[in-house]
Protein backbone atom coordinates (compact mmCIF):
# COMPACT_ATOMS: atom_id res chain seq x y z
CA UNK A 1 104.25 121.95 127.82
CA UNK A 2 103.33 120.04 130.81
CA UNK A 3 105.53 118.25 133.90
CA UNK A 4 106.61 118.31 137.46
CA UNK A 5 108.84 120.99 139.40
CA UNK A 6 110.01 120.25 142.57
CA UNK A 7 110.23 123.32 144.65
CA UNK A 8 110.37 124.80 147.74
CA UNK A 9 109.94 128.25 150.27
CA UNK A 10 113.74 128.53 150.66
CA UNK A 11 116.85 126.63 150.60
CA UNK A 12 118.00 123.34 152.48
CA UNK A 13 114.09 122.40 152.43
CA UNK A 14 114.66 119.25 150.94
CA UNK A 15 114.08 119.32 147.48
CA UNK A 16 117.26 117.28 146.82
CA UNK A 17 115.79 114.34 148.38
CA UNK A 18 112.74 113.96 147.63
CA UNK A 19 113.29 114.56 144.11
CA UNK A 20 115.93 111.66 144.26
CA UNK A 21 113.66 109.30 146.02
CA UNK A 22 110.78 110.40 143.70
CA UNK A 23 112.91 109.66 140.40
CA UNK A 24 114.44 106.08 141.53
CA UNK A 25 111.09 104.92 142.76
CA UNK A 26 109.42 105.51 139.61
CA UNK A 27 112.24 104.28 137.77
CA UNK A 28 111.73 100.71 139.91
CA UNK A 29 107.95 100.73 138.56
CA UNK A 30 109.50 100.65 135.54
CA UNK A 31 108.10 104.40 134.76
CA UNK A 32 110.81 105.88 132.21
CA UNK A 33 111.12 108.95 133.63
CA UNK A 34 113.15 112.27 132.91
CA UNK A 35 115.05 114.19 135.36
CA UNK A 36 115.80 117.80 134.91
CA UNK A 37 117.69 120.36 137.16
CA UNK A 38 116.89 124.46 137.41
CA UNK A 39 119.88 126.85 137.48
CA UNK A 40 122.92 126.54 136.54
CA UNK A 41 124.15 123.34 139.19
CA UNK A 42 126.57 120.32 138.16
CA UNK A 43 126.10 118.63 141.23
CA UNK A 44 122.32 117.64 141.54
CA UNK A 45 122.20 116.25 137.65
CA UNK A 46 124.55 113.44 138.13
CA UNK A 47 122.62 112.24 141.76
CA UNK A 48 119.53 112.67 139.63
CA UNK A 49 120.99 110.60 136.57
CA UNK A 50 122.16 107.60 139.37
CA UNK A 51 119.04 107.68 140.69
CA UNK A 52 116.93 107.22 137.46
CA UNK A 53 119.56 106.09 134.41
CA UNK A 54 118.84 109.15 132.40
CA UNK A 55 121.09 111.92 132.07
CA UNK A 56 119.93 115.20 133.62
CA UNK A 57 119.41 118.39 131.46
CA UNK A 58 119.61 122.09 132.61
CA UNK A 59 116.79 124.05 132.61
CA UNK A 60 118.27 127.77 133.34
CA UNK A 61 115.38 130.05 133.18
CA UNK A 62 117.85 133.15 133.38
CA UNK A 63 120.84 132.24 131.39
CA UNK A 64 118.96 129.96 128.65
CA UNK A 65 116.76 131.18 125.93
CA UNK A 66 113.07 130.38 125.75
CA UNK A 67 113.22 128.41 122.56
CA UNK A 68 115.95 126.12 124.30
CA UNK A 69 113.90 125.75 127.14
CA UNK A 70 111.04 124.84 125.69
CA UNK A 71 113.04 122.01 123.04
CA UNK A 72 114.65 120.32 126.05
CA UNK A 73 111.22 119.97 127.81
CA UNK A 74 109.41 118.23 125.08
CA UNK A 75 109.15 114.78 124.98
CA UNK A 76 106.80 111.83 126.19
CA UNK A 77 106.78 110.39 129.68
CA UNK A 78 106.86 111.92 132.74
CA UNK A 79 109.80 115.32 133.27
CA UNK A 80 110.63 115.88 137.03
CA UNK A 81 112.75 118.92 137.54
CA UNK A 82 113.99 120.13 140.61
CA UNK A 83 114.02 123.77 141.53
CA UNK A 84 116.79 125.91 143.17
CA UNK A 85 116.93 127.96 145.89
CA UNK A 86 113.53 129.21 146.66
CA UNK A 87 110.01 129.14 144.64
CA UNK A 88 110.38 133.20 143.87
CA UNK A 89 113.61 133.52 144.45
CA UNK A 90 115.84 134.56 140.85
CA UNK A 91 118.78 136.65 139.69
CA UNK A 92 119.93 140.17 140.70
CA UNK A 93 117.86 141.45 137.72
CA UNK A 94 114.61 139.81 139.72
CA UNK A 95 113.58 137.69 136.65
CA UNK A 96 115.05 133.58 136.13
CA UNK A 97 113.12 131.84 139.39
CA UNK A 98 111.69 128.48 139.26
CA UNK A 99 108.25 130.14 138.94
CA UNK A 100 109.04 131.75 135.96
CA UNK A 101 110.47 128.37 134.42
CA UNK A 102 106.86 127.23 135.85
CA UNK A 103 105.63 129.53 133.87
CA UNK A 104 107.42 129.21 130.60
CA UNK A 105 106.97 125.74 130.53
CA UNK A 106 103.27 125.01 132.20
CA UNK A 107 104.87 123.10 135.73
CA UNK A 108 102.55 121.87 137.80
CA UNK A 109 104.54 122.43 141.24
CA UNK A 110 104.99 120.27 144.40
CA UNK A 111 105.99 122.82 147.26
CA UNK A 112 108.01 120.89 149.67
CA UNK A 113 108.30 122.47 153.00
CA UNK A 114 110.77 122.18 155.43
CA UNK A 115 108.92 121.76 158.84
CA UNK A 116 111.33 121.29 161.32
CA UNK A 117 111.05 124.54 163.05
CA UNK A 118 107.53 125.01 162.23
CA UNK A 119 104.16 123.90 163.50
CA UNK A 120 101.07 125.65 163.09
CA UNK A 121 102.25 129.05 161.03
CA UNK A 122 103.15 126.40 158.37
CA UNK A 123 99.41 127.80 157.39
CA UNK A 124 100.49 131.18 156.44
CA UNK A 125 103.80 129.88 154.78
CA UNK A 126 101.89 127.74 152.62
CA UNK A 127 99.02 130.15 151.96
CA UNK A 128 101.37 132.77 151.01
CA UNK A 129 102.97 130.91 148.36
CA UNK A 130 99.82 129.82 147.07
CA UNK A 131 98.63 133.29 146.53
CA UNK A 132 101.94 135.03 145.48
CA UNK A 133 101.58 134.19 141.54
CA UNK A 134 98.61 133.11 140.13
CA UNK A 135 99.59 132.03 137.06
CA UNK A 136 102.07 129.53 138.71
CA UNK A 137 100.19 126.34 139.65
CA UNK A 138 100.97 124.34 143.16
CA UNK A 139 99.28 121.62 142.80
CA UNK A 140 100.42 119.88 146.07
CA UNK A 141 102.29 120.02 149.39
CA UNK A 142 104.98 117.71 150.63
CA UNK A 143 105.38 118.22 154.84
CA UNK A 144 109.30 117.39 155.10
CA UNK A 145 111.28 116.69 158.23
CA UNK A 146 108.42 116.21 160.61
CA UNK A 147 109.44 114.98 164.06
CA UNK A 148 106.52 113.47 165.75
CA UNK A 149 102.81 112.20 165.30
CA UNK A 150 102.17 115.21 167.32
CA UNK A 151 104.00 117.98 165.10
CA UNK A 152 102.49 116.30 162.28
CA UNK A 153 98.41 116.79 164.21
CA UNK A 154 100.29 120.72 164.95
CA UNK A 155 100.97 120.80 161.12
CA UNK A 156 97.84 119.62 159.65
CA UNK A 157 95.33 121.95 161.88
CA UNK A 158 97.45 124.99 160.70
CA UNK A 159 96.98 123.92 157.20
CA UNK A 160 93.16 122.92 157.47
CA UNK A 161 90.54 124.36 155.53
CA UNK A 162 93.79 124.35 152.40
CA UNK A 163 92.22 123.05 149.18
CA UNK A 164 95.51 122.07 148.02
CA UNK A 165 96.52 118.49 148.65
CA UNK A 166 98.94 117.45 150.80
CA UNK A 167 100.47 114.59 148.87
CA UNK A 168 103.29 113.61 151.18
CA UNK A 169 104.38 113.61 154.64
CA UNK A 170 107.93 112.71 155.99
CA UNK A 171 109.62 112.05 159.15
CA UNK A 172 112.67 113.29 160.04
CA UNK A 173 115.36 111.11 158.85
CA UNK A 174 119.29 111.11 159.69
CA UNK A 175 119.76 108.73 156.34
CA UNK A 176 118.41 111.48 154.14
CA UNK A 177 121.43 114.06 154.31
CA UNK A 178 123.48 113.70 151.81
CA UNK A 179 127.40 114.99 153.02
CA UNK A 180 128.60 118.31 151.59
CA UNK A 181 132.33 119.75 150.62
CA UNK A 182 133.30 123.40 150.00
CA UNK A 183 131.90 123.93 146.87
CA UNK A 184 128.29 122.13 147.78
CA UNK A 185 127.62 118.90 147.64
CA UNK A 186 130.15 116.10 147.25
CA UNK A 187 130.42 114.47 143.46
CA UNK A 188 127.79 111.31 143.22
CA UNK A 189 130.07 109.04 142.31
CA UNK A 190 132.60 109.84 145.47
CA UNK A 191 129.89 109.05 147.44
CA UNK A 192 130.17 105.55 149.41
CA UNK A 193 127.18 103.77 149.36
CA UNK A 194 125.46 105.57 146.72
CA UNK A 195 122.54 103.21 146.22
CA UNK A 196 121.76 102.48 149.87
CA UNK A 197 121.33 105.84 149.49
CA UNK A 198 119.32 106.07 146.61
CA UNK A 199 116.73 103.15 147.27
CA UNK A 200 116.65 104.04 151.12
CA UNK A 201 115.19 107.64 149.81
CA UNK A 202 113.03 106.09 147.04
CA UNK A 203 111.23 103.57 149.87
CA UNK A 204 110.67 106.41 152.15
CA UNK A 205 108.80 108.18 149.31
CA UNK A 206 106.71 105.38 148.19
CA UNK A 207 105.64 105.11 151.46
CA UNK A 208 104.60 108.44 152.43
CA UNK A 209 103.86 110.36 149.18
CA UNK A 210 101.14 109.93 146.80
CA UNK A 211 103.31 108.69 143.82
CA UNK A 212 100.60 108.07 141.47
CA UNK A 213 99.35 111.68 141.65
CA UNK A 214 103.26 112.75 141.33
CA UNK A 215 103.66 110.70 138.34
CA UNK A 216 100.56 112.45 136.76
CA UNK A 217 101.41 115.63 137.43
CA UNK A 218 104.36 114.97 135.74
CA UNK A 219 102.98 113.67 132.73
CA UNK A 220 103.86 115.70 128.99
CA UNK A 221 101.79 116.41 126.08
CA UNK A 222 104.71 114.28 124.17
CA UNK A 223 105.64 115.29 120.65
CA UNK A 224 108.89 116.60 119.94
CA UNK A 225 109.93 120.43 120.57
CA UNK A 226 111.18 122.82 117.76
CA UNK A 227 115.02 122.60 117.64
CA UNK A 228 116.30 125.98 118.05
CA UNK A 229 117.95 127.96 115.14
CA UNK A 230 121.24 128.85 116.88
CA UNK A 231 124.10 127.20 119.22
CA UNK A 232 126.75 128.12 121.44
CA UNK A 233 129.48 127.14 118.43
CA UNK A 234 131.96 124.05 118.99
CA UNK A 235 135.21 125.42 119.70
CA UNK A 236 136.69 122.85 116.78
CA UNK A 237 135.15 120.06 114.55
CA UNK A 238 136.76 117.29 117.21
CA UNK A 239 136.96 118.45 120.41
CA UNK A 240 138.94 116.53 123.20
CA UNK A 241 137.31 116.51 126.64
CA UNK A 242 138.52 116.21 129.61
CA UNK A 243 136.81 113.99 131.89
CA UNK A 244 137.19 112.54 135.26
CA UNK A 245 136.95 113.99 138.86
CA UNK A 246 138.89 117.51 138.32
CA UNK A 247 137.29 117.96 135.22
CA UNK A 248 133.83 116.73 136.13
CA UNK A 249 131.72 120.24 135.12
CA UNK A 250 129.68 119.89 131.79
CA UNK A 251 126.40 120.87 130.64
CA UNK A 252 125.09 118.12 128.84
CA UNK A 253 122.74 120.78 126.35
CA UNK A 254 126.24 122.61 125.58
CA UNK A 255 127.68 119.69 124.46
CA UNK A 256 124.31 118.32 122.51
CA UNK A 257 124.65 121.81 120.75
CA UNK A 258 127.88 121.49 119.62
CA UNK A 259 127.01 117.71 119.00
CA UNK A 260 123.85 119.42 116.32
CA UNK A 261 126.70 121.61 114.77
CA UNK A 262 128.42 118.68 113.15
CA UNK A 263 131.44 118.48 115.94
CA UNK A 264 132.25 115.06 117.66
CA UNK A 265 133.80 114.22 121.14
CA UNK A 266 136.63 112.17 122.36
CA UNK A 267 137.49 111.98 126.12
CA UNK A 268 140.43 111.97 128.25
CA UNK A 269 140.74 111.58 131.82
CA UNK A 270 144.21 114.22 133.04
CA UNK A 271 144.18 112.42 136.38
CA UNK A 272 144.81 109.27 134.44
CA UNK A 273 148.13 110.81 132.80
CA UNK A 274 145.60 110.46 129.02
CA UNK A 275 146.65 112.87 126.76
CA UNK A 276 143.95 114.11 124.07
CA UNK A 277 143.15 112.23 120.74
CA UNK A 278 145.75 113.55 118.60
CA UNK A 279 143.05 113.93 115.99
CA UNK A 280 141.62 116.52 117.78
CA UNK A 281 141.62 119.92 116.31
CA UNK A 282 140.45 121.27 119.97
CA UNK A 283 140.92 120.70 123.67
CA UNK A 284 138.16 121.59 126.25
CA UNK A 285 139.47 121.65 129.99
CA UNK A 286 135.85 122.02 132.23
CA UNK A 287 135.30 122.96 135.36
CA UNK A 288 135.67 120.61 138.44
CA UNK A 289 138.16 120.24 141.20
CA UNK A 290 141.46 120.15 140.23
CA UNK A 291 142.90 121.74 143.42
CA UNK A 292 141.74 118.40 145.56
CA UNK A 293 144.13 116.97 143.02
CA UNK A 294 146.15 119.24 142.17
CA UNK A 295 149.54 116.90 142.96
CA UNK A 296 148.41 114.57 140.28
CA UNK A 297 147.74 116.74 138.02
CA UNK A 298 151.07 117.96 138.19
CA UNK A 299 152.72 114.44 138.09
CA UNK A 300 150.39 113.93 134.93
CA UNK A 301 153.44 114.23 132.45
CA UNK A 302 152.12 112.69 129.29
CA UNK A 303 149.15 114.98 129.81
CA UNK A 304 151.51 118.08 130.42
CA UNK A 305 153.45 117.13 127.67
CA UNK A 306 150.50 116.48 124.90
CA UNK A 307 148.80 119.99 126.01
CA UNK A 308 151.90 121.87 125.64
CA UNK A 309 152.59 119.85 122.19
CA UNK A 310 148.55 120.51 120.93
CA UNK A 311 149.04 124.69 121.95
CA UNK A 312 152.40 124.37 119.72
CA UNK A 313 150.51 123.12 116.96
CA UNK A 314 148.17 125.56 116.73
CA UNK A 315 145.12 123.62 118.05
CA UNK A 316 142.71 125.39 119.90
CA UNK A 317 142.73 124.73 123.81
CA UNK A 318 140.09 126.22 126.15
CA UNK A 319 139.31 126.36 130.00
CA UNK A 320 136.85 127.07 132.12
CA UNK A 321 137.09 127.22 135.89
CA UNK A 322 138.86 124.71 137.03
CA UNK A 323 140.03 123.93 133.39
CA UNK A 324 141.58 127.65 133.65
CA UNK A 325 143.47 127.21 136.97
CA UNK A 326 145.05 124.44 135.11
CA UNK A 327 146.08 126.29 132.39
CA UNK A 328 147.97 128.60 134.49
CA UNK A 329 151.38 128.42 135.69
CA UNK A 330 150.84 127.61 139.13
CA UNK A 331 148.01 126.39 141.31
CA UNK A 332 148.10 127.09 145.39
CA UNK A 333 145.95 124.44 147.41
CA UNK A 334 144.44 124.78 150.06
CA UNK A 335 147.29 124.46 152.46
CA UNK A 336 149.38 126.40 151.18
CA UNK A 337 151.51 123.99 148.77
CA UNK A 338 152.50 125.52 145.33
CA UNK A 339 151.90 123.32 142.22
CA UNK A 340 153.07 123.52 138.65
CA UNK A 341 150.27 123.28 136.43
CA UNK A 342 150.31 123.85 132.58
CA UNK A 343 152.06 127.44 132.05
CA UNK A 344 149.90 127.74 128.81
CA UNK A 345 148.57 131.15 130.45
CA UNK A 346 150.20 133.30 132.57
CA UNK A 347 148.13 132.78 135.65
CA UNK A 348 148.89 131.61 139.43
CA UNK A 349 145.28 130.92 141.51
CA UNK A 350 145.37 130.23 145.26
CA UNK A 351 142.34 128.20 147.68
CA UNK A 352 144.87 129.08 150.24
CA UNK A 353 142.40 132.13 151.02
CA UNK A 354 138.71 131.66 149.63
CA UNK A 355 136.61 134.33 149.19
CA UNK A 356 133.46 133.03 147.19
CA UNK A 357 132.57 134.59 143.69
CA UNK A 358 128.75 133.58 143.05
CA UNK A 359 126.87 135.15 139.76
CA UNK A 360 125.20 135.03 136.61
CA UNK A 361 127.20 137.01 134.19
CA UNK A 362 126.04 138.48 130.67
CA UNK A 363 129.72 138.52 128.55
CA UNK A 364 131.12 139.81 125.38
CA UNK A 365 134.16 137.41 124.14
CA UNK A 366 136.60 139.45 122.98
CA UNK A 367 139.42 136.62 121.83
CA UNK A 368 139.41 133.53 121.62
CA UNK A 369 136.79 130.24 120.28
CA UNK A 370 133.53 132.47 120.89
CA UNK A 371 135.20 136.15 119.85
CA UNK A 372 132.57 138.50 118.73
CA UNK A 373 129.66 136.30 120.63
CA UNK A 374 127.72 137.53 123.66
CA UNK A 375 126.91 134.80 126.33
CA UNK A 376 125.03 133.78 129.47
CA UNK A 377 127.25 132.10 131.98
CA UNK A 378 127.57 131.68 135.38
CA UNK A 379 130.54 132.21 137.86
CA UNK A 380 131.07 130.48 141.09
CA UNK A 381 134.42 129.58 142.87
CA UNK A 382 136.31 129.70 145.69
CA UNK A 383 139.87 130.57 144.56
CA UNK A 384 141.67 133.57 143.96
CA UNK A 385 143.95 134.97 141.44
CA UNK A 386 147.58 135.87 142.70
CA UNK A 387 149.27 136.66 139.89
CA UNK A 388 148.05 137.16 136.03
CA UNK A 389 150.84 138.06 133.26
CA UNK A 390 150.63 140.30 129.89
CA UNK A 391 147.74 138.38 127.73
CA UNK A 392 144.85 139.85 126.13
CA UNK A 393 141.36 139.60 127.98
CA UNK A 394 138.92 136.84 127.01
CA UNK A 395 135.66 138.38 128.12
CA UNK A 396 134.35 141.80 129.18
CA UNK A 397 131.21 141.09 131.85
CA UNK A 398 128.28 142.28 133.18
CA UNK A 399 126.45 140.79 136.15
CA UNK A 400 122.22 139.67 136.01
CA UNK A 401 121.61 143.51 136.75
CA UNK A 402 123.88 144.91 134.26
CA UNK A 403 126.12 146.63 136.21
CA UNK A 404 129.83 146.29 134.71
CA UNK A 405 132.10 143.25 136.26
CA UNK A 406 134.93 144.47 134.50
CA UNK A 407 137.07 142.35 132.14
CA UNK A 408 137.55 138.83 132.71
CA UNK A 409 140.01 135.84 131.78
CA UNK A 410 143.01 135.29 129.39
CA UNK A 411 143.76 135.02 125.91
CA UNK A 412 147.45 134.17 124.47
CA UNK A 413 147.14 132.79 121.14
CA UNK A 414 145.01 129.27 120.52
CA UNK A 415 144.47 129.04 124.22
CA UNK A 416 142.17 131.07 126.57
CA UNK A 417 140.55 130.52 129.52
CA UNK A 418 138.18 132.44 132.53
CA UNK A 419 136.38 131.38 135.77
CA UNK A 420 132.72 131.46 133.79
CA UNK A 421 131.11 128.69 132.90
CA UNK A 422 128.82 129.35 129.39
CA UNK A 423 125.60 128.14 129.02
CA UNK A 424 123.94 129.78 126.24
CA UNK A 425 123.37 132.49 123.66
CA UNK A 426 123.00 135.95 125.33
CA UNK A 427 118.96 136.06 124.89
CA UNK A 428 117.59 135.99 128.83
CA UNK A 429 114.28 134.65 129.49
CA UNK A 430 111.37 135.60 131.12
């Protein structure tokens, strides 16, 4: 395996950016490039879709399975993935960072350093990394945020004497943040003046990075990869969707398994009062952010009505996240209103106080579509539960160290529901 991770010392370096401007200025050589996003994020893969036109695949080296890794990274032209948090940093178990995906999959990396707070020690920053694993390759250095020709002089003498290259160098830059909400960053397509955006960070790159060296680091072997054996199973043979800015959170290789089990997709947008295909012998509510909406979602009456007529019949309707909340009875927003939602579960969630829940979990389904299965997932929200009612419990956890969450979710019936979001078949990698 061969191609490009974009990665970084810590956090909030940049990698968001540059990867953006990297992607959309290859795409306007006409280079047909792949994007690719590490951990388990919804946010980055739709910026880095916009800014190439190719979807974005997850490339979890925790919660995925080596053999899925390994199938999604083969291909022919060039893969750019972008890391998360820092280079070495992974799970509570100490294994899933970008270096071990860089590892897995043969990455050459591009470290890009945030250097707005840093002059010459940017030496033993990047000399640290360099050493720290050497069977992960950095093959360059991008300077980020650097604030004058003289912090730039300050930057390169601390990193003289460095036999890696220094392939890009860029000023600070008001134009490059990107605005933020409570759960990260904003969706990409809320975003006004997305493109300005886009091509504004793709100039900057072409300018100041060495993009033909980027595009050959992130060159594959080509051929296709081995498909693997085993899915996450479809939760029915037709599954509804629900898509549309509540229900914006799905992996696109959960949905390609399901697609390679035989199962096929119709979509519905809630906020638009749709109500699933009738045909459908399944309903999948994702995650997203249906408590910035949750008044339309509880005017949505043709929705309310269809979901309470497809539980009735017997058909199979799942949540997850956000999709759960809206399962529930009642949703509380963030000022304090009260809103009906479904009432398919017995289950009232507040934002009125937040307290974040952040994790990789390890679960055992214990109802519902996956009963009997054990999964990788990952948990992150803001809300809380108030109130939960007599149901059974969809899944018993375990956090990335294996220490016992407890049980999580409901069951009642055809229709279940929990804060984690599933990614793949309980097999961790490296």
């Amino acid at each position: 395996m061969s191609g490009l991770l974009i990665a970084a010392p810590s956090s909030g370096s940049g990698k968001t950016t540059v990867t953006l401007g990297l992607l959309r200025a290859l795409a306007r050589r006409g280079v047909d490039v792949t994007p690719g996003k590490a951990g388990p994020d919804y946010i980055d893969p739709a910026f880095h879709a916009i800014a190439c036109g190719r979807t974005c695949l997850n490339y979890d080296p925790w919660a995925m399975r080596p053999e899925l890794l390994a199938f999604q990274a083969a291909g022919d032209g060039p893969l750019v993935i972008e890391a998360m948090m820092g280079l070495f940093d992974g799970a509570a178990d100490h294994t899933g960072s970008p270096a071990s995906l860089a590892r897995l999959l043969g990455l050459s990396v591009v470290l890009v350093v945030d250097c707005a707070r840093l002059s010459h020690s940017v030496g033993a920053m990047v000399r640290g990394f360099l050493s720290h694993d050497p069977h992960v390759t950095i093959a360059g250095i991008i300077l980020n945020k650097v604030g004058s020709a003289r912090h730039e002089a300050m930057l390169l003498a601390g990193l003289s004497g460095l036999a890696t290259p220094i392939l890009g160098i860029i000023r600070q830059d008001r134009l490059l943040g990107l605005p933020e909400r409570h759960l990260g960053l904003v969706l990409a397509q809320e975003i006004e003046g997305i493109e300005a955006f886009m091509n504004h960070a793709a100039d900057v790159v072409a300018e100041t990075c060495d993009l033909e060296t980027l595009a050959r680091l992130a060159a594959r072997a080509g051929g296709a990869g081995r498909r693997p054996d085993r899915f996450v199973p479809p939760p029915g043979a037709h599954v509804a969707i629900a898509r549309d800015e509540a229900f914006a959170f799905t992996y696109p290789h959960l949905l390609d398994g399901w697609r390679a089990q035989g199962a096929r997709f119709s979509f519905f947008s809630p906020l638009a009062d749709e109500a699933p295909d009738g045909a459908a012998d399944a309903v999948f509510l994702p995650g997203g952010y249906p408590e910035l909406h949750a008044g339309r979602v509880a005017a949505a009456e043709i929705f309310r009505n269809a979901m309470t007529e497809a539980a009735a019949a017997g058909k199979v309707i799942y949540g997850e996240c956000g999709g759960y909340m809206t399962l529930g009875e009642t949703l509380v927003d963030a000022a304090g209103s009260e809103w009906p939602m479904l009432g398919l579960l017995p289950l009232t969630t507040s934002f009125a106080t937040r307290k974040r829940h952040l994790g990789y979990r390890r679960v055992t389904a214990l109802a519902g579509p996956f009963a009997g299965l054990r999964l990788n997932a990952h948990e992150f929200h803001y809300s809380t539960v108030v109130r939960e009612g007599q149901a059974e419990r969809l899944f018993e956890a375990e956090d990335a160290a294996g220490e016992v969450v407890g049980l999580a979710g409901l069951a009642r019936e055809n229709v279940s529901g929990s804060y984690m979001h599933l990614i793949d078949l309980a097999q961790a990698a490296a």
